[in-house]
PDB file of N, CA and C in Angstrom:
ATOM      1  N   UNK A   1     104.951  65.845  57.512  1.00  0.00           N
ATOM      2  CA  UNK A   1     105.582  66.480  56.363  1.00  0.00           C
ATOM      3  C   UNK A   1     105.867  65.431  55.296  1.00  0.00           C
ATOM      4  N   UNK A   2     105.985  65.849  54.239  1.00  0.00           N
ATOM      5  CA  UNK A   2     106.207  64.971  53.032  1.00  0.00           C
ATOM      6  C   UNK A   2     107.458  64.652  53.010  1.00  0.00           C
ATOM      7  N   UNK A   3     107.550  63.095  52.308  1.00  0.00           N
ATOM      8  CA  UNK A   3     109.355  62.356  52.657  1.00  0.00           C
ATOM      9  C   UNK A   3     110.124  62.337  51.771  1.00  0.00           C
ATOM     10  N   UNK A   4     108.939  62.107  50.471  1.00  0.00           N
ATOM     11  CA  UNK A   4     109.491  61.781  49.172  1.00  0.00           C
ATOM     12  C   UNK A   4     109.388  62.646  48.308  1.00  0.00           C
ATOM     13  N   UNK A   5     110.585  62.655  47.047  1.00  0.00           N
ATOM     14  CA  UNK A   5     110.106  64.188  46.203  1.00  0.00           C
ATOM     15  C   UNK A   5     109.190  63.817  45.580  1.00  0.00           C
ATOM     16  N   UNK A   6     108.272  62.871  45.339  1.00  0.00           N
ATOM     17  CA  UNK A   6     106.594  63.413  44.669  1.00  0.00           C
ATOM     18  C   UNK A   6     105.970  63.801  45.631  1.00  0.00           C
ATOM     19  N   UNK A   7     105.833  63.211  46.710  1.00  0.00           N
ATOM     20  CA  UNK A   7     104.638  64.008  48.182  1.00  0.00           C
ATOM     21  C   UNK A   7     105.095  65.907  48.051  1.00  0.00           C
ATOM     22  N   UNK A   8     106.312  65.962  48.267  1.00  0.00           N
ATOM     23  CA  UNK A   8     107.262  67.249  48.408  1.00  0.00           C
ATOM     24  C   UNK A   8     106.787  68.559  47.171  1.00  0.00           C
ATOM     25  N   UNK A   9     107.105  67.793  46.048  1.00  0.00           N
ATOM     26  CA  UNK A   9     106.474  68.356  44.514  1.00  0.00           C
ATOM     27  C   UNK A   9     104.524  68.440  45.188  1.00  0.00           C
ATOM     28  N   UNK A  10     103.724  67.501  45.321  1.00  0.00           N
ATOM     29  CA  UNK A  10     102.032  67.485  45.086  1.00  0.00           C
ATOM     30  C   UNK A  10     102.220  68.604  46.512  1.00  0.00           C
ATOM     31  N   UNK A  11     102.939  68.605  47.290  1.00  0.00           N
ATOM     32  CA  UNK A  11     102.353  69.685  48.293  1.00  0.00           C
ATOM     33  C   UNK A  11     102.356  71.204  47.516  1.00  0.00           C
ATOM     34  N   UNK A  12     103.983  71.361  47.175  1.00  0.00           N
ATOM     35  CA  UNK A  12     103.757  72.768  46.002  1.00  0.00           C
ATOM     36  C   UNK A  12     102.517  72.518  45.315  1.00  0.00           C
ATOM     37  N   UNK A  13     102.740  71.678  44.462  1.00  0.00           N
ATOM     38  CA  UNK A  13     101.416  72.078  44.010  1.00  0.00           C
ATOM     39  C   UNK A  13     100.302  72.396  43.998  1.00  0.00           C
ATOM     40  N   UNK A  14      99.768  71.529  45.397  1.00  0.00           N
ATOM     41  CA  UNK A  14      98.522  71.817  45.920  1.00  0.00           C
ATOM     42  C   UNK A  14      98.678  73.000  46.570  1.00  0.00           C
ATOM     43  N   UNK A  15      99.079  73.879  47.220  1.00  0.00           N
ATOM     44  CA  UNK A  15      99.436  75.331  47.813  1.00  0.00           C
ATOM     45  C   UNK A  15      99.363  76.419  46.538  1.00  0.00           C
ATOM     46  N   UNK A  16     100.475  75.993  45.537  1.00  0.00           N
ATOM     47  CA  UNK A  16      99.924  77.455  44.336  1.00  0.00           C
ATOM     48  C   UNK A  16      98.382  77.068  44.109  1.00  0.00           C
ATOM     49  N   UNK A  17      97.806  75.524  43.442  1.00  0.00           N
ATOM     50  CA  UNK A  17      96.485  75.483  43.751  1.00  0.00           C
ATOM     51  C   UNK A  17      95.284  76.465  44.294  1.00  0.00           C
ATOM     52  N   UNK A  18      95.503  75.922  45.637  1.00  0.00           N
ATOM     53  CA  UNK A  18      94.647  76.457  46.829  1.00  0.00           C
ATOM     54  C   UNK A  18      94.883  77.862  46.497  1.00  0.00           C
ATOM     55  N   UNK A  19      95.700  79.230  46.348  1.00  0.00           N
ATOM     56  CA  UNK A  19      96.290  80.302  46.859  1.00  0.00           C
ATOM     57  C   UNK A  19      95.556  80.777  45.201  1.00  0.00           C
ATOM     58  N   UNK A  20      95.509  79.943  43.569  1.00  0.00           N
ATOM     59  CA  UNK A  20      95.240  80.080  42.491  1.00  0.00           C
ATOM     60  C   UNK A  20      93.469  80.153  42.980  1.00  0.00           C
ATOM     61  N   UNK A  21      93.027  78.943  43.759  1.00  0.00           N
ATOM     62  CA  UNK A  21      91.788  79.248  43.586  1.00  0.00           C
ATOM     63  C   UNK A  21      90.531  80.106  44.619  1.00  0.00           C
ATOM     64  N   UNK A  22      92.205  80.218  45.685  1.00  0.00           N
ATOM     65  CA  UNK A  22      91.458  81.126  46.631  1.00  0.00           C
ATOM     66  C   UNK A  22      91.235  82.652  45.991  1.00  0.00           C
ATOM     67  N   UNK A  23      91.859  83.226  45.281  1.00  0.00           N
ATOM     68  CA  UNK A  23      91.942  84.273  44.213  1.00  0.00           C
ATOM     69  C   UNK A  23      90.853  84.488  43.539  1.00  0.00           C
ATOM     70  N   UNK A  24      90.325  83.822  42.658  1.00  0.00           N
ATOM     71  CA  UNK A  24      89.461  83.607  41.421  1.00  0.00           C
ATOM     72  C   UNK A  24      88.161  83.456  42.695  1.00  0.00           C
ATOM     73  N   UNK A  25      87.785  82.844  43.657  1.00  0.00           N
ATOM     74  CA  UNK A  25      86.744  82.881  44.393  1.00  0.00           C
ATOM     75  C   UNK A  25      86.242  84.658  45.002  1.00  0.00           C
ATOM     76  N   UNK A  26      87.695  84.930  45.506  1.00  0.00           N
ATOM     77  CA  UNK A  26      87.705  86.064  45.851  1.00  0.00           C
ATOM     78  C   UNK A  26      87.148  87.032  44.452  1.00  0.00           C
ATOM     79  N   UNK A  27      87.754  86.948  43.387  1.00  0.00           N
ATOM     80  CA  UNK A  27      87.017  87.997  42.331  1.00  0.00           C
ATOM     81  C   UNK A  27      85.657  87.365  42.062  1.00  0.00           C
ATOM     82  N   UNK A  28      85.220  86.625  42.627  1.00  0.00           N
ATOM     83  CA  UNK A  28      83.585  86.242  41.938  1.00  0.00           C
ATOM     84  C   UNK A  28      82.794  86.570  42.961  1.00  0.00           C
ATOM     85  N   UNK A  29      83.813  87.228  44.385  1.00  0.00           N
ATOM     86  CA  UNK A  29      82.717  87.629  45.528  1.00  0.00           C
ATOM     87  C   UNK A  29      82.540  89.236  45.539  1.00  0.00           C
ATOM     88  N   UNK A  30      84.228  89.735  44.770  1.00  0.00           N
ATOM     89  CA  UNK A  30      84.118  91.228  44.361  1.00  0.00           C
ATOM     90  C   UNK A  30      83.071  90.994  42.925  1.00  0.00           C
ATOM     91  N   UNK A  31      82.780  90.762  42.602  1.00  0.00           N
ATOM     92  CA  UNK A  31      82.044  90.895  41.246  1.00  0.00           C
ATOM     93  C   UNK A  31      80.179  90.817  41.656  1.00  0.00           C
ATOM     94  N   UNK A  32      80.285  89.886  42.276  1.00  0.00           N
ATOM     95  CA  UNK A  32      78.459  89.735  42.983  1.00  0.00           C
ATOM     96  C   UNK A  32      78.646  91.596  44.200  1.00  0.00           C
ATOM     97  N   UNK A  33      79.806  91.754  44.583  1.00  0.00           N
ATOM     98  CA  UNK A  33      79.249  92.513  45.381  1.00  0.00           C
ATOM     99  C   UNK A  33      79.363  94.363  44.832  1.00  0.00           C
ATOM    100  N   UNK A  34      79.448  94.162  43.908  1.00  0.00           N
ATOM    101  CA  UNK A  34      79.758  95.281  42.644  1.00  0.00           C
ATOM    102  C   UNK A  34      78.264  95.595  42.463  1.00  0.00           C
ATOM    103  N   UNK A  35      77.704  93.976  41.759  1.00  0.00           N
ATOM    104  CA  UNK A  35      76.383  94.329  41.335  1.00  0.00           C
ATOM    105  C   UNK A  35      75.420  95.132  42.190  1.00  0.00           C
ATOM    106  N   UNK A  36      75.657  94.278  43.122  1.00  0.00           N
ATOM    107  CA  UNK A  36      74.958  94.544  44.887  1.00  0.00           C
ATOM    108  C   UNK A  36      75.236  95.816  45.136  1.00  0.00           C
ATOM    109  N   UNK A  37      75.946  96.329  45.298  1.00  0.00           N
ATOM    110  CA  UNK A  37      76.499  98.081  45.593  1.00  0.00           C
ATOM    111  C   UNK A  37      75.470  98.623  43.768  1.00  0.00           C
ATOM    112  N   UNK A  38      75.726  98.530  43.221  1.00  0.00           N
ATOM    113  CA  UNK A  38      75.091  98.874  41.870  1.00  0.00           C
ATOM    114  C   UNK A  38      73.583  99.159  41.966  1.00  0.00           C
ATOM    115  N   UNK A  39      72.951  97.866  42.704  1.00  0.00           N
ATOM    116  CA  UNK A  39      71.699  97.932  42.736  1.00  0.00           C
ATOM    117  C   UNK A  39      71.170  98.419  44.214  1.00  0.00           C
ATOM    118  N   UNK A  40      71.729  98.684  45.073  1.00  0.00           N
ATOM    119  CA  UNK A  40      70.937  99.723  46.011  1.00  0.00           C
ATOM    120  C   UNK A  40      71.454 100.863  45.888  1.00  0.00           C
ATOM    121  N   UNK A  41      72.343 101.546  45.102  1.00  0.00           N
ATOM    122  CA  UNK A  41      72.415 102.859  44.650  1.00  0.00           C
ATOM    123  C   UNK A  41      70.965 103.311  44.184  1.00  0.00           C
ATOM    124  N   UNK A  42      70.519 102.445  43.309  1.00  0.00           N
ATOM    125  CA  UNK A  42      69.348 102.314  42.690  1.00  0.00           C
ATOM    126  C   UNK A  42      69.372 103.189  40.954  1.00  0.00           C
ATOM    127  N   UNK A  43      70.845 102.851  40.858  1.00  0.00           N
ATOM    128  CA  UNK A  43      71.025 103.010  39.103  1.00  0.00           C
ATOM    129  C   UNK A  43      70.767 101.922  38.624  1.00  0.00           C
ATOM    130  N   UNK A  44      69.207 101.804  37.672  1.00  0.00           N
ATOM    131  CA  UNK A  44      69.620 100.415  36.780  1.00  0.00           C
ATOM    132  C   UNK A  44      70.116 100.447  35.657  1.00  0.00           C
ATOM    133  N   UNK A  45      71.136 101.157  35.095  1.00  0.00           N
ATOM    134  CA  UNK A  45      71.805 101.088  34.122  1.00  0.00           C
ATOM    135  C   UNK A  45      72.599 100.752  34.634  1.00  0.00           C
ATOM    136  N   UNK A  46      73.693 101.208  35.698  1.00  0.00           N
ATOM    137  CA  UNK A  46      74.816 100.944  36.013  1.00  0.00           C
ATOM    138  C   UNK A  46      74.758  99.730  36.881  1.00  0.00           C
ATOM    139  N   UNK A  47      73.669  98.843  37.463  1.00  0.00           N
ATOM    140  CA  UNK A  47      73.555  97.418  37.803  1.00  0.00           C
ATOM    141  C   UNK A  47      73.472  96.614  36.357  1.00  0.00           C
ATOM    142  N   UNK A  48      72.607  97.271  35.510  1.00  0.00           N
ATOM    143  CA  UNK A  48      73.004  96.324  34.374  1.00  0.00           C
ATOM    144  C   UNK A  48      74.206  96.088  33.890  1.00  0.00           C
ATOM    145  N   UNK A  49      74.852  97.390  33.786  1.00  0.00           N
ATOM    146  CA  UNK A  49      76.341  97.197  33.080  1.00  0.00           C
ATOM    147  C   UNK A  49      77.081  96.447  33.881  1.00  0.00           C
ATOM    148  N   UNK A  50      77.159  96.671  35.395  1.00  0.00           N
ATOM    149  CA  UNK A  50      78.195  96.192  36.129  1.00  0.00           C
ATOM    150  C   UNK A  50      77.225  94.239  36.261  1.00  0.00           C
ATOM    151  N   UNK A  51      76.687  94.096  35.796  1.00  0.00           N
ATOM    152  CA  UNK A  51      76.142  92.736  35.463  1.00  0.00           C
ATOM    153  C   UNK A  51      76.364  91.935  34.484  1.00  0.00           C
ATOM    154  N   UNK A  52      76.404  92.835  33.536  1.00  0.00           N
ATOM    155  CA  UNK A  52      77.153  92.267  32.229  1.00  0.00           C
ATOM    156  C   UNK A  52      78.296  91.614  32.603  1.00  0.00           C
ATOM    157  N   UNK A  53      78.890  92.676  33.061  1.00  0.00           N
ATOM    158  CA  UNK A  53      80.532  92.377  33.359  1.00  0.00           C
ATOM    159  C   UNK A  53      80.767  91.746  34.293  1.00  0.00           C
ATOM    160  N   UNK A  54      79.994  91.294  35.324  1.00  0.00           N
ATOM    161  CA  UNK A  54      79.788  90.414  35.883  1.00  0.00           C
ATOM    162  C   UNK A  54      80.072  88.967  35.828  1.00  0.00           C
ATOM    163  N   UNK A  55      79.033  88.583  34.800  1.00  0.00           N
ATOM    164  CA  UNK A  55      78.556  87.306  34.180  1.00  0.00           C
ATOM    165  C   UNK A  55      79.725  86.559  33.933  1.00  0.00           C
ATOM    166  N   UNK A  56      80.569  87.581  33.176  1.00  0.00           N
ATOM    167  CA  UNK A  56      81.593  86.803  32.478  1.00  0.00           C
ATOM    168  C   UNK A  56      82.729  86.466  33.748  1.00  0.00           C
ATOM    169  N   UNK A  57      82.922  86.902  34.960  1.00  0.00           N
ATOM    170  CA  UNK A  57      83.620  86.424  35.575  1.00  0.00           C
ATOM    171  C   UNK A  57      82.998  85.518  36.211  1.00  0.00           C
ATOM    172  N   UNK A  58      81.599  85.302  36.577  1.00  0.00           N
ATOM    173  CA  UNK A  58      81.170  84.165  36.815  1.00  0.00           C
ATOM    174  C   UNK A  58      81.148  83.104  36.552  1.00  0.00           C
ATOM    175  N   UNK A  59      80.648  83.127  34.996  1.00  0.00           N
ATOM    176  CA  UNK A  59      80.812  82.164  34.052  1.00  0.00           C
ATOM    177  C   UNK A  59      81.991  81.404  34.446  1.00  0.00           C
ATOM    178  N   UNK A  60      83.039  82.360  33.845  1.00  0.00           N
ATOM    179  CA  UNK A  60      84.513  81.898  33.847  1.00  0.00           C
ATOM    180  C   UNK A  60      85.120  80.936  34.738  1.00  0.00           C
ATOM    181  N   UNK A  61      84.766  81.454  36.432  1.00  0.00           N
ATOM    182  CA  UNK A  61      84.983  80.333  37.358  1.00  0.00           C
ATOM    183  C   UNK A  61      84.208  79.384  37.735  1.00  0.00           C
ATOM    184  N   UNK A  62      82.936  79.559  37.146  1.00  0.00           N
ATOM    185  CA  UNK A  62      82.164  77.903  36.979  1.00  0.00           C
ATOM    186  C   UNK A  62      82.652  77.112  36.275  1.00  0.00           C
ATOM    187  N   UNK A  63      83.513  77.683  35.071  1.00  0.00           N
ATOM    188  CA  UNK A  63      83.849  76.572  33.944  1.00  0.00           C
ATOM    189  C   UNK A  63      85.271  75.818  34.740  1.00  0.00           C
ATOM    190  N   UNK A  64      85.641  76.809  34.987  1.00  0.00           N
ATOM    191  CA  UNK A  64      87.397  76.309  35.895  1.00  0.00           C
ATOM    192  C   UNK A  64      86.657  75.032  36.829  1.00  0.00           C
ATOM    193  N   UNK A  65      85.923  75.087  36.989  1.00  0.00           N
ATOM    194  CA  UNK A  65      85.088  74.566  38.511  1.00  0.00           C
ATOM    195  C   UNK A  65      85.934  74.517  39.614  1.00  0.00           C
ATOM    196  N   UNK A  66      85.771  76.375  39.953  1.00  0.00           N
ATOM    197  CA  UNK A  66      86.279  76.443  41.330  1.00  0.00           C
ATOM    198  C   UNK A  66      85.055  76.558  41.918  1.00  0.00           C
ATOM    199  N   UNK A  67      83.767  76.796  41.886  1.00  0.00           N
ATOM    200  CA  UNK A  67      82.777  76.796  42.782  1.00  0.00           C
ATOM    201  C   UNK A  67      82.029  75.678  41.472  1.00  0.00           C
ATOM    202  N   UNK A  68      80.495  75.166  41.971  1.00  0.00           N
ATOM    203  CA  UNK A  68      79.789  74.273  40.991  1.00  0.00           C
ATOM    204  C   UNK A  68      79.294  75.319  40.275  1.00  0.00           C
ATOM    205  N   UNK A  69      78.749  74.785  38.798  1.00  0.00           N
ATOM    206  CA  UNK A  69      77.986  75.789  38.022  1.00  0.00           C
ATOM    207  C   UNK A  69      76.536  75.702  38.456  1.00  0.00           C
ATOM    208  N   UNK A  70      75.981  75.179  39.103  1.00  0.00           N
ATOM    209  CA  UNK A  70      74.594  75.505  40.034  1.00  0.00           C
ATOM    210  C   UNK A  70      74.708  76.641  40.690  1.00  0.00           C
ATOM    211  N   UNK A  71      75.805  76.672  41.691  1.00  0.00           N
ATOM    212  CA  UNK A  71      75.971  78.167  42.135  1.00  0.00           C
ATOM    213  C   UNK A  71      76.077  79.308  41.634  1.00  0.00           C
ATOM    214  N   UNK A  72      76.648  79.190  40.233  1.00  0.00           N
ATOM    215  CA  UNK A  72      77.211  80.292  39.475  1.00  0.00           C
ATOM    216  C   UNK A  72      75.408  80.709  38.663  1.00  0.00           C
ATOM    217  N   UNK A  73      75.018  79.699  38.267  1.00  0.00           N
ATOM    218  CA  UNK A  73      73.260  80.187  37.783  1.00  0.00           C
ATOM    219  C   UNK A  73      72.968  80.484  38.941  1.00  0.00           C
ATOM    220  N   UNK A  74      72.819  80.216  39.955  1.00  0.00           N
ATOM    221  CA  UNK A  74      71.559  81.072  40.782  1.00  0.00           C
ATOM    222  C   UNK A  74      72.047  82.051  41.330  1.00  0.00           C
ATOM    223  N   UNK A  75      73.758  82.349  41.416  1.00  0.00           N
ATOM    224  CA  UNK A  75      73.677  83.721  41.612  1.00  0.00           C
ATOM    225  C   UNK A  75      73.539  84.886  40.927  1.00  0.00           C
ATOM    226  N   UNK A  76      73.738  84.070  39.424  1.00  0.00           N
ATOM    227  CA  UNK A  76      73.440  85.232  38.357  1.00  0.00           C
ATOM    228  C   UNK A  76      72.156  85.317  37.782  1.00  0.00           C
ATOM    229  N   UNK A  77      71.065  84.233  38.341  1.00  0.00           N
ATOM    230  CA  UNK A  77      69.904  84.562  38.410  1.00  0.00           C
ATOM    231  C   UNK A  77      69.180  85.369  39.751  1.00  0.00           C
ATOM    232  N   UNK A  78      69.626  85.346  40.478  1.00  0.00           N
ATOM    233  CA  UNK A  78      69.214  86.039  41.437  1.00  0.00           C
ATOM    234  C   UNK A  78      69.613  87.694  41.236  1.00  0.00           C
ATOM    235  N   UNK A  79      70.948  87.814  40.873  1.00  0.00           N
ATOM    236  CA  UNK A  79      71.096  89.469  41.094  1.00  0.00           C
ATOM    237  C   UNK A  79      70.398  89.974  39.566  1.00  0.00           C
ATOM    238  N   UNK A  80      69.630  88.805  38.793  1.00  0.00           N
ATOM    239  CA  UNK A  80      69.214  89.496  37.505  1.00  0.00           C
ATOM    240  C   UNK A  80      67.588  89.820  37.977  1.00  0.00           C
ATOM    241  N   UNK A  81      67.023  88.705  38.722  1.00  0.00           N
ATOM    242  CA  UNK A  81      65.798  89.197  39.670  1.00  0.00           C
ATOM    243  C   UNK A  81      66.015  90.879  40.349  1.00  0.00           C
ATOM    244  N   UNK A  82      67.197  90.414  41.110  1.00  0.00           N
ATOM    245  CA  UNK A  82      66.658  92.433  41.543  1.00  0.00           C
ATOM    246  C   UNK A  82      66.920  93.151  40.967  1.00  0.00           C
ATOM    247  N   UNK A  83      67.825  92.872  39.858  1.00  0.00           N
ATOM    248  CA  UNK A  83      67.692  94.312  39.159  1.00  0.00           C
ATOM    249  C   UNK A  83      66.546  94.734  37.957  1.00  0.00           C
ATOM    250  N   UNK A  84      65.812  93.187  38.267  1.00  0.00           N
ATOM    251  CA  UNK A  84      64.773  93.358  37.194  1.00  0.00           C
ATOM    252  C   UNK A  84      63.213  93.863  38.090  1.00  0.00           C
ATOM    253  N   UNK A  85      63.420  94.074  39.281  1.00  0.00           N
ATOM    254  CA  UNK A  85      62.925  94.771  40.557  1.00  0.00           C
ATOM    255  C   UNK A  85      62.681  95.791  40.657  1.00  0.00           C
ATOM    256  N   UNK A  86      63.631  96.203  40.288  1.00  0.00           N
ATOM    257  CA  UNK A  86      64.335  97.419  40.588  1.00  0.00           C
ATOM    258  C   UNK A  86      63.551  98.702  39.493  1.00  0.00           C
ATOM    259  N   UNK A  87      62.899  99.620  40.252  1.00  0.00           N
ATOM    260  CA  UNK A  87      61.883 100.978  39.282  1.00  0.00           C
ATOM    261  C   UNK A  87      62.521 101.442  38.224  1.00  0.00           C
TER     262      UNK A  87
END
């Protein structure tokens, strides 16, 4: 356990942290899996739209860099592949 009040303080901090970026991961896994439900319905309007809207939460937590922005392009290149698949 921490002894001193800065160790005491960086543990809070690191906990809202962790709990801040376990959150924002979590909406970028509801957001890929939106599209995903979108596109085996097999509406491509409504995979596009829900892609649009997508993007921008993707974007968003690449820039925070809670995941790398390599990840954040190939997953938003990939779900733009199937829906560009898609009849």
């Amino acid at each position: 356990m921490a002894n001193s009040a800065q160790a005491r303080k960086r543990a809070r901090q690191a906990e809202a942290t962790r709990m801040r970026n376990a959150s924002l991961k979590s909406a970028l896994r509801t957001a890929v899996k939106k599209v995903k439900k979108a596109i085996t319905t097999g509406d491509k309007a409504a995979a596009t739209t829900e892609m649009r809207q997508s993007q921008a939460v993707i974007d968003r937590i690449a820039e925070k860099k809670i995941v790398h922005k390599n990840l954040a392009s190939r997953t938003k290149s990939r779900l733009a592949q199937a829906i560009k698949a898609m009849p």
